[in-house]
Protein backbone atom coordinates (compact mmCIF):
# COMPACT_ATOMS: atom_id res chain seq x y z
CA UNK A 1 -37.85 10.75 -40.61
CA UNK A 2 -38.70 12.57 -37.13
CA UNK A 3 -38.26 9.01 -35.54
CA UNK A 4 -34.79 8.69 -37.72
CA UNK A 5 -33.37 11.96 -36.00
CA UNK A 6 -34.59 10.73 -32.66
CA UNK A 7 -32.66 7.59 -33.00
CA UNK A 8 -29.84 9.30 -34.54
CA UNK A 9 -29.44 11.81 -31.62
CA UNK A 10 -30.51 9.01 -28.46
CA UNK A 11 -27.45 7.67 -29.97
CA UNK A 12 -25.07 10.53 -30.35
CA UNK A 13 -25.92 11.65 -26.66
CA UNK A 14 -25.09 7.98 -25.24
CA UNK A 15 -21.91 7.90 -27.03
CA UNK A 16 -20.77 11.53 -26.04
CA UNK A 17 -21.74 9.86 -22.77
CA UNK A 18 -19.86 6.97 -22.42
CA UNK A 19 -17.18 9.24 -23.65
CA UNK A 20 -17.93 11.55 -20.57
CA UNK A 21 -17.55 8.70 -18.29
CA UNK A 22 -14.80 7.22 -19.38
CA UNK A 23 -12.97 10.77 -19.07
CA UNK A 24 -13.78 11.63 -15.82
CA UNK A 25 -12.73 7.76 -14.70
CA UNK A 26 -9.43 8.30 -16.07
CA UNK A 27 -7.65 10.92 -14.34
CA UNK A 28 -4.66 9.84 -13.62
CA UNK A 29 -2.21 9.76 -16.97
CA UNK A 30 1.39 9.10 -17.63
CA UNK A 31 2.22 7.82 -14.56
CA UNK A 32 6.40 7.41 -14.07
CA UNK A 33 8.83 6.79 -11.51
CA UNK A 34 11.41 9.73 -11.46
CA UNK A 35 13.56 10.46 -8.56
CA UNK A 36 14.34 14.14 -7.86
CA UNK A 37 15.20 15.40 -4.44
CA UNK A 38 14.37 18.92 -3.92
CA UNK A 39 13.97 21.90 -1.18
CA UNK A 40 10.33 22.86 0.05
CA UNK A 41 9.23 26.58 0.07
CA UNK A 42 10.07 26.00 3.84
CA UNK A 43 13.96 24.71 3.15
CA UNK A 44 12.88 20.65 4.12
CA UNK A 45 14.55 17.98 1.73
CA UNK A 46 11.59 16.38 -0.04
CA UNK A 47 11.95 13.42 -2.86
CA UNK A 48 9.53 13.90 -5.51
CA UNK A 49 9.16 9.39 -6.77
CA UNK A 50 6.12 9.72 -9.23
CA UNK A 51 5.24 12.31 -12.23
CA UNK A 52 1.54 12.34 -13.53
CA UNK A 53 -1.43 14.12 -14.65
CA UNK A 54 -4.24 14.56 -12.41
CA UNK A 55 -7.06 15.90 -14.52
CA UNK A 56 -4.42 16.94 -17.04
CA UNK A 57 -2.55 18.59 -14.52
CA UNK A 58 1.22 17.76 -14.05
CA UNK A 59 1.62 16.57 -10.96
CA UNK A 60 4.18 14.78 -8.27
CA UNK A 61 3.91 12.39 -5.97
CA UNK A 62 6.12 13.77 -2.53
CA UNK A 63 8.23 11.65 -0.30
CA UNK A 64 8.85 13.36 3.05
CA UNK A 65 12.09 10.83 3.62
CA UNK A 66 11.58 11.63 7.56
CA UNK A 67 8.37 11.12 8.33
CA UNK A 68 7.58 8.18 5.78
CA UNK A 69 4.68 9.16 3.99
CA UNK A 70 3.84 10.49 0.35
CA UNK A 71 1.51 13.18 -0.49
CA UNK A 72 0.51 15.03 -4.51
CA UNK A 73 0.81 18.14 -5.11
CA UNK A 74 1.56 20.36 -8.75
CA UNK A 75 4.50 20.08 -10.39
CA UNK A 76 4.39 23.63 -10.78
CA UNK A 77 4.47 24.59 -6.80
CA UNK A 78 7.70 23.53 -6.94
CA UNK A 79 11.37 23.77 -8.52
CA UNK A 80 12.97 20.49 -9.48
CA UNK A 81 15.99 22.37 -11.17
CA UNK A 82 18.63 22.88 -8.11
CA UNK A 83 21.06 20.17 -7.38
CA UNK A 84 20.85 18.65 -4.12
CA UNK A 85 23.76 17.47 -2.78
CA UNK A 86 23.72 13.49 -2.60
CA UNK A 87 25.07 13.08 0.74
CA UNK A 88 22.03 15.10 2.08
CA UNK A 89 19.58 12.71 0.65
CA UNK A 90 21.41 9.94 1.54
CA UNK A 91 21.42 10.53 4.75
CA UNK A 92 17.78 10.56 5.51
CA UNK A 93 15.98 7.97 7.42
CA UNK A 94 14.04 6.70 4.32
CA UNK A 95 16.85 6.36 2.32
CA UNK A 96 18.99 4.54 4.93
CA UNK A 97 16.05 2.14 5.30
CA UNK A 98 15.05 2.00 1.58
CA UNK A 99 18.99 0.60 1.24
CA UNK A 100 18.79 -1.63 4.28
CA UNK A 101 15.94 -3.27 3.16
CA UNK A 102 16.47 -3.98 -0.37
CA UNK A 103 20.02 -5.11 0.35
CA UNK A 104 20.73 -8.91 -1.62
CA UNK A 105 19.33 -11.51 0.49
CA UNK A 106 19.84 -15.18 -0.33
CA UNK A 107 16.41 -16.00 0.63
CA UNK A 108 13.05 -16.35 -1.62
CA UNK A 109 11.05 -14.93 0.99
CA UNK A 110 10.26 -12.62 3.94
CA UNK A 111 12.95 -9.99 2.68
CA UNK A 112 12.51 -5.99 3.65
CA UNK A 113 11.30 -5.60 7.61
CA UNK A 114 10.08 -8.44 9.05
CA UNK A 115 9.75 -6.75 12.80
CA UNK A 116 9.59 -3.51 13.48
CA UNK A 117 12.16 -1.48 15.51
CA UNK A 118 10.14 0.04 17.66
CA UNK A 119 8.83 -2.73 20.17
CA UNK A 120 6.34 -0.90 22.26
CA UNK A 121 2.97 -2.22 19.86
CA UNK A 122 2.40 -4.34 17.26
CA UNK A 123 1.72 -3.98 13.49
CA UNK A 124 -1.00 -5.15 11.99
CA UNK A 125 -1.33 -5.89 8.29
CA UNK A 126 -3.69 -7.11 6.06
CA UNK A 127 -2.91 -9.01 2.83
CA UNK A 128 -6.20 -8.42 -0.10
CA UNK A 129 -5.47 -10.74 -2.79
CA UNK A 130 -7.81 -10.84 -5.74
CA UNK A 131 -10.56 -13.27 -4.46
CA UNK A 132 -13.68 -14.88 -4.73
CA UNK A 133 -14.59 -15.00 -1.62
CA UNK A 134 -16.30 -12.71 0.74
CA UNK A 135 -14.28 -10.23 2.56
CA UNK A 136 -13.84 -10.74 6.27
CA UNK A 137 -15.20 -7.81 7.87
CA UNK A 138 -15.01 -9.32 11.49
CA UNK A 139 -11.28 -8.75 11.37
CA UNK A 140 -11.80 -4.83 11.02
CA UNK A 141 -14.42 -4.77 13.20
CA UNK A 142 -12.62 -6.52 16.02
CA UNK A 143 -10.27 -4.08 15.28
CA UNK A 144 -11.81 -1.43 15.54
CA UNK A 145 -13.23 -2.62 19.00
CA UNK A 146 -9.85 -3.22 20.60
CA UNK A 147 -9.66 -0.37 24.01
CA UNK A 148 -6.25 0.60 23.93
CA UNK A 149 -7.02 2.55 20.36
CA UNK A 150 -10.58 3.54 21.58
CA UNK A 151 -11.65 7.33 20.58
CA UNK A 152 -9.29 7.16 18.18
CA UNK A 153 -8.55 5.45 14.14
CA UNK A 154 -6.68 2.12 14.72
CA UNK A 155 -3.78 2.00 12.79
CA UNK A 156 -3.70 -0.79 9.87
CA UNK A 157 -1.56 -1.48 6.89
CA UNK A 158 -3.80 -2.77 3.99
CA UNK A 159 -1.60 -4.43 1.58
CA UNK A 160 -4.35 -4.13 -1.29
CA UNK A 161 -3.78 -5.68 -5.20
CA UNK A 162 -5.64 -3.78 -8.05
CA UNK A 163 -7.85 -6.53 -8.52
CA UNK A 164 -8.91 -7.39 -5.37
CA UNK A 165 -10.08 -3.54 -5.54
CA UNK A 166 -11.74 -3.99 -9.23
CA UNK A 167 -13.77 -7.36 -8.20
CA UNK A 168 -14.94 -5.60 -4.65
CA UNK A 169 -15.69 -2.70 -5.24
CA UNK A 170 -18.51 -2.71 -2.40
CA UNK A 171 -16.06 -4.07 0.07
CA UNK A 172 -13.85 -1.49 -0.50
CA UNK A 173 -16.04 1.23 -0.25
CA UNK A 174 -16.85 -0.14 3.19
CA UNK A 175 -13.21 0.13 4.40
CA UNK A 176 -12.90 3.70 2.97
CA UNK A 177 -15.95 4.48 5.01
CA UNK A 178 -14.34 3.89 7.90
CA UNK A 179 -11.61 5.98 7.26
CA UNK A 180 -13.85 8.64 6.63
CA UNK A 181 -15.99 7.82 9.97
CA UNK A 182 -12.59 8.10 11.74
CA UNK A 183 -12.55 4.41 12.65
CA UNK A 184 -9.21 3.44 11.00
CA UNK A 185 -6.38 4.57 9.86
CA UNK A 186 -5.14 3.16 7.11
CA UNK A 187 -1.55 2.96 5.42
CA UNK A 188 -2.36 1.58 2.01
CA UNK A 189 0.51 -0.67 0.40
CA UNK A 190 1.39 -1.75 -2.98
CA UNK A 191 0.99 -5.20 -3.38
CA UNK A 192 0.97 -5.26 -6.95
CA UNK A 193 -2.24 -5.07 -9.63
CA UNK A 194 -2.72 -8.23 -10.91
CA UNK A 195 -0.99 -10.52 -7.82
CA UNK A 196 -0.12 -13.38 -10.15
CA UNK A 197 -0.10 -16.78 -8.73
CA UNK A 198 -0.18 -20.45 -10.46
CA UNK A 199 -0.77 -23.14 -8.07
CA UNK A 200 1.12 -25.40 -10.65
CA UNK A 201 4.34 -23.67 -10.55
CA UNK A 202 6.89 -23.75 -8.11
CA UNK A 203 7.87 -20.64 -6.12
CA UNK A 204 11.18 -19.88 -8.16
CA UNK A 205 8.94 -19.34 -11.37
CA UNK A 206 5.41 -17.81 -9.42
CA UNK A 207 4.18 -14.64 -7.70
CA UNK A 208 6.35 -11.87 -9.21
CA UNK A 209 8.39 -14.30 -10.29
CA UNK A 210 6.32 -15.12 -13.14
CA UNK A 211 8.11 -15.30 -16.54
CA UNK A 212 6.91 -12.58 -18.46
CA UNK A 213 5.74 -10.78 -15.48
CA UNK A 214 6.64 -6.75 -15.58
CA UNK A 215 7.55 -6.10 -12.55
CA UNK A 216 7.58 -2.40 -12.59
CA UNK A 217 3.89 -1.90 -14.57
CA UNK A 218 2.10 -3.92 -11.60
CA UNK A 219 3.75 -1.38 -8.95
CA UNK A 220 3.01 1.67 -11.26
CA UNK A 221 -0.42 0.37 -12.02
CA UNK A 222 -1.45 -0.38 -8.67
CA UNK A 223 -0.45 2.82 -7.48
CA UNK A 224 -2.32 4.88 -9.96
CA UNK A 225 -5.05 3.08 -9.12
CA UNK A 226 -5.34 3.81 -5.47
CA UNK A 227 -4.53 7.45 -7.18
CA UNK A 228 -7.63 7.32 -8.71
CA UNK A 229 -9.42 6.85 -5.79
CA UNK A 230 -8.25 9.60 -3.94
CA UNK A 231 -5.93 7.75 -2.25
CA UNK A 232 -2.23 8.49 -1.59
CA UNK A 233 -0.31 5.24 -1.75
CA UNK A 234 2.32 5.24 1.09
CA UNK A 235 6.46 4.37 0.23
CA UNK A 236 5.76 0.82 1.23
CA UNK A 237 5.47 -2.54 -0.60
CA UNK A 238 4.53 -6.19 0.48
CA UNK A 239 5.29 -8.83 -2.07
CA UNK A 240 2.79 -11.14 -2.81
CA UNK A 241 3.45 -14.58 -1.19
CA UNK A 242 6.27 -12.78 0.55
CA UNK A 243 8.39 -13.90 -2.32
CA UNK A 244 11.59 -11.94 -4.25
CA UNK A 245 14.94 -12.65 -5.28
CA UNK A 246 17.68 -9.91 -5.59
CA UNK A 247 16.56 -8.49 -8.75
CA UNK A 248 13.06 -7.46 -7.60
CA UNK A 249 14.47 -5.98 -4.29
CA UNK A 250 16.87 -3.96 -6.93
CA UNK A 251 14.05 -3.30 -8.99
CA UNK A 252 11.99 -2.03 -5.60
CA UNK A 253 14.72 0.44 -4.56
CA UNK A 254 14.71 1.74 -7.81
CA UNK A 255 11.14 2.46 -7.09
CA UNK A 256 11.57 4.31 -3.77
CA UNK A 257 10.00 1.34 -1.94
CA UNK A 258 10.41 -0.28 1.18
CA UNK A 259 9.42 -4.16 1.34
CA UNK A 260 7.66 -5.25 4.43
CA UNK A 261 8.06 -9.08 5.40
CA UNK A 262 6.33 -9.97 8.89
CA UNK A 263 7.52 -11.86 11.55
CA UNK A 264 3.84 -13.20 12.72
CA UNK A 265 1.91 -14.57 9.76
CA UNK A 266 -0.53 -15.98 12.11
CA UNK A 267 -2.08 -18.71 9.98
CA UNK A 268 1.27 -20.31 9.83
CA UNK A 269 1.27 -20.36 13.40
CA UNK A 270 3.60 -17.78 14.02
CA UNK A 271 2.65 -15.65 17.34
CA UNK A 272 3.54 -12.12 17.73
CA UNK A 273 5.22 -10.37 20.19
CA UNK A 274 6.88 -6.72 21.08
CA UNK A 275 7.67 -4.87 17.62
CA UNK A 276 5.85 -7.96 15.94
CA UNK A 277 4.86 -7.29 12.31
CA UNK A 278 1.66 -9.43 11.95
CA UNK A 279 0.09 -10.86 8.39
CA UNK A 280 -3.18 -12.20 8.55
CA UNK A 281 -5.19 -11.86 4.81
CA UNK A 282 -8.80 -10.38 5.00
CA UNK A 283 -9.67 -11.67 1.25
CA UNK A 284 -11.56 -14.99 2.74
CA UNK A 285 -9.07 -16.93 1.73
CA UNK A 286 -7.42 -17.36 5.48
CA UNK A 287 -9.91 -17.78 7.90
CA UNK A 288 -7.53 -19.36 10.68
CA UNK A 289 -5.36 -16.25 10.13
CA UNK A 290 -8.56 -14.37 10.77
CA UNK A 291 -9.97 -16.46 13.98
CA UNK A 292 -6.33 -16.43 15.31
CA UNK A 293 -6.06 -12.55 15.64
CA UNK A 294 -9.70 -12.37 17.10
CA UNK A 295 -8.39 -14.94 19.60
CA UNK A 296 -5.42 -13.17 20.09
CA UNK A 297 -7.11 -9.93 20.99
CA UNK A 298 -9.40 -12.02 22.87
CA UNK A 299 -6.53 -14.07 25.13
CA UNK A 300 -4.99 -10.29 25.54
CA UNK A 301 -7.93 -7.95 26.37
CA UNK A 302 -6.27 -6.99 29.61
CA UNK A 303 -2.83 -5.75 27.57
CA UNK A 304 -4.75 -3.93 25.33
CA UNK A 305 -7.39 -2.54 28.00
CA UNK A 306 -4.29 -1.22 30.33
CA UNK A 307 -2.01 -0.09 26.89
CA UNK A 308 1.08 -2.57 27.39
CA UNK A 309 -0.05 -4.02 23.93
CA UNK A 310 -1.22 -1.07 21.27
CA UNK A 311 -1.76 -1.10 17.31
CA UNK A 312 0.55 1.49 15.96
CA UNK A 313 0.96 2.74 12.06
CA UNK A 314 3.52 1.40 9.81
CA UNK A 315 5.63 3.84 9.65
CA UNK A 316 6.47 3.93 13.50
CA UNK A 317 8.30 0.52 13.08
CA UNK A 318 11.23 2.73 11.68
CA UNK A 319 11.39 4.63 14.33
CA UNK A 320 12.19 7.30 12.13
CA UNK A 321 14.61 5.24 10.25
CA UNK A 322 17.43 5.41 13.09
């Protein structure tokens, strides 16, 4: 009987602690897309994109539509109920980009900003997939190494998919240990959760493209996942494959999210130059994208030892939107 209770209560205590786990894992909750500008304590026009519970708090996710970035904070530090007027929202540098960017194209891909305005550096991003192959840390490491950003994070944009994150986990605790170390600086953009992709299909019907795919869930999703890793997703999205038609780039705005193209996808050949937005994928599945940027940084040491070529974050290639 003794040895009956024993079992009884081993089994009550691993339940209650599965239960535990799975609690504390999950603290991000009804995650939605709202858009509500609003005035700061401090009079600045803010955009509050996201609602959610953090830990069962109500929360927002913040767009400062002049600097480019999102932060969280409580719903209740601030008051949503005031009208702004929409000629003052309209007129900020996000929005003006958010509209320029999203604007019909008749193209399937490279839509949003391909090249950044600001041509004094170069911006580097990194495509993660979902892959089964090993993640190429000698493209952050180079990097890091480059002189002109020495003593200081170098600026990359990660474009990172939920499941890449899910399937390397280890990987990505490596890159967030950098941050932490002060060795990058990372701007983390959506690039969906699930990335779908059929080799079979043709590029009308794949990606995003997908029949059946919800467009909206994998930007939500992926978002609150980064969420959930302490991580403040940033106002930015790269399409997987690059591809879109004019519905998604509807459906994007309607998000509060810029899509980034790039003008130097370097295993396609492409080479940068001033303003140059450069795509190379650190999933393993590009290593001549990889070698080509090492040689690149190699064939340029002197640019980037004297500062005539420099990394610089994301957001800079708006140049403040103007």
């Amino acid at each position: 009987m003794a040895q009956l209770r024993s079992v009884i209560l081993f089994s009550v205590l691993f339940c209650a602690l599965i239960l535990s786990c799975a609690v504390s894992a999950k603290e991000i909750s009804e995650y939605r897309s709202i858009f509500k500008p609003f005035h700061d304590k401090s009079g600045k026009l803010k955009i509050a994109i996201r609602s959610l519970r953090r830990s069962s708090i109500p929360s927002l996710v913040i767009l400062d539509p002049y600097k480019f970035e999102n932060s969280v904070i409580e719903e209740s530090s601030v008051d949503l109920s005031k009208r702004i007027d929409v000629k003052e929202w309209k007129a900020t540098p996000f929005i003006k980009a958010l509209y320029r960017y999203t604007q019909p194209e008749n193209k399937l891909q490279n839509s949003g900003l391909v090249a950044g305005l600001n041509t004094k550096g170069l911006f580097l991003t990194v495509d993660m997939c979902p892959s089964t192959k090993e993640f190429d840390k000698d493209l952050f490491a180079s990097t890091i190494e480059l002189p002109a950003n020495k003593n200081m994070p170098v600026p990359v944009a990660i474009a990172v998919s939920g499941l890449w994150i899910e399937k390397h986990r280890d990987d990505f605790e490596w890159v967030l240990a950098k941050v932490k170390d002060g060795k990058l600086d990372v701007t983390w953009m959506n690039h969906s959760y699930s990335h779908p992709y059929d080799s079979k299909r043709h590029i009308e019907e794949n990606f995003l493209l997908t029949p059946g795919v919800d467009f909206e869930r994998e930007a939500l999703e992926e978002e609150a996942l980064l969420l959930e890793n302490n991580i403040t997703p940033s106002p930015f999205f790269r399409f997987p494959g690059l591809v879109s038609d004019n519905h998604l780039l509807e459906k994007l705005r309607g998000l509060s999210l810029i899509p980034i193209g790039a003008n130097a996808w370097l295993a396609k050949g492409e080479e940068p130059k001033g303003g140059s937005i450069i795509l190379v994928h650190g999933n393993g599945n590009e290593p001549l994208g990889v070698k080509s940027l090492i040689e690149f940084y190699d064939s340029n040491k002197e640019e980037f030892t004297n500062g005539s070529l420099i990394l610089l974050p994301l957001k800079d290639a708006f140049r403040g939107g103007k």
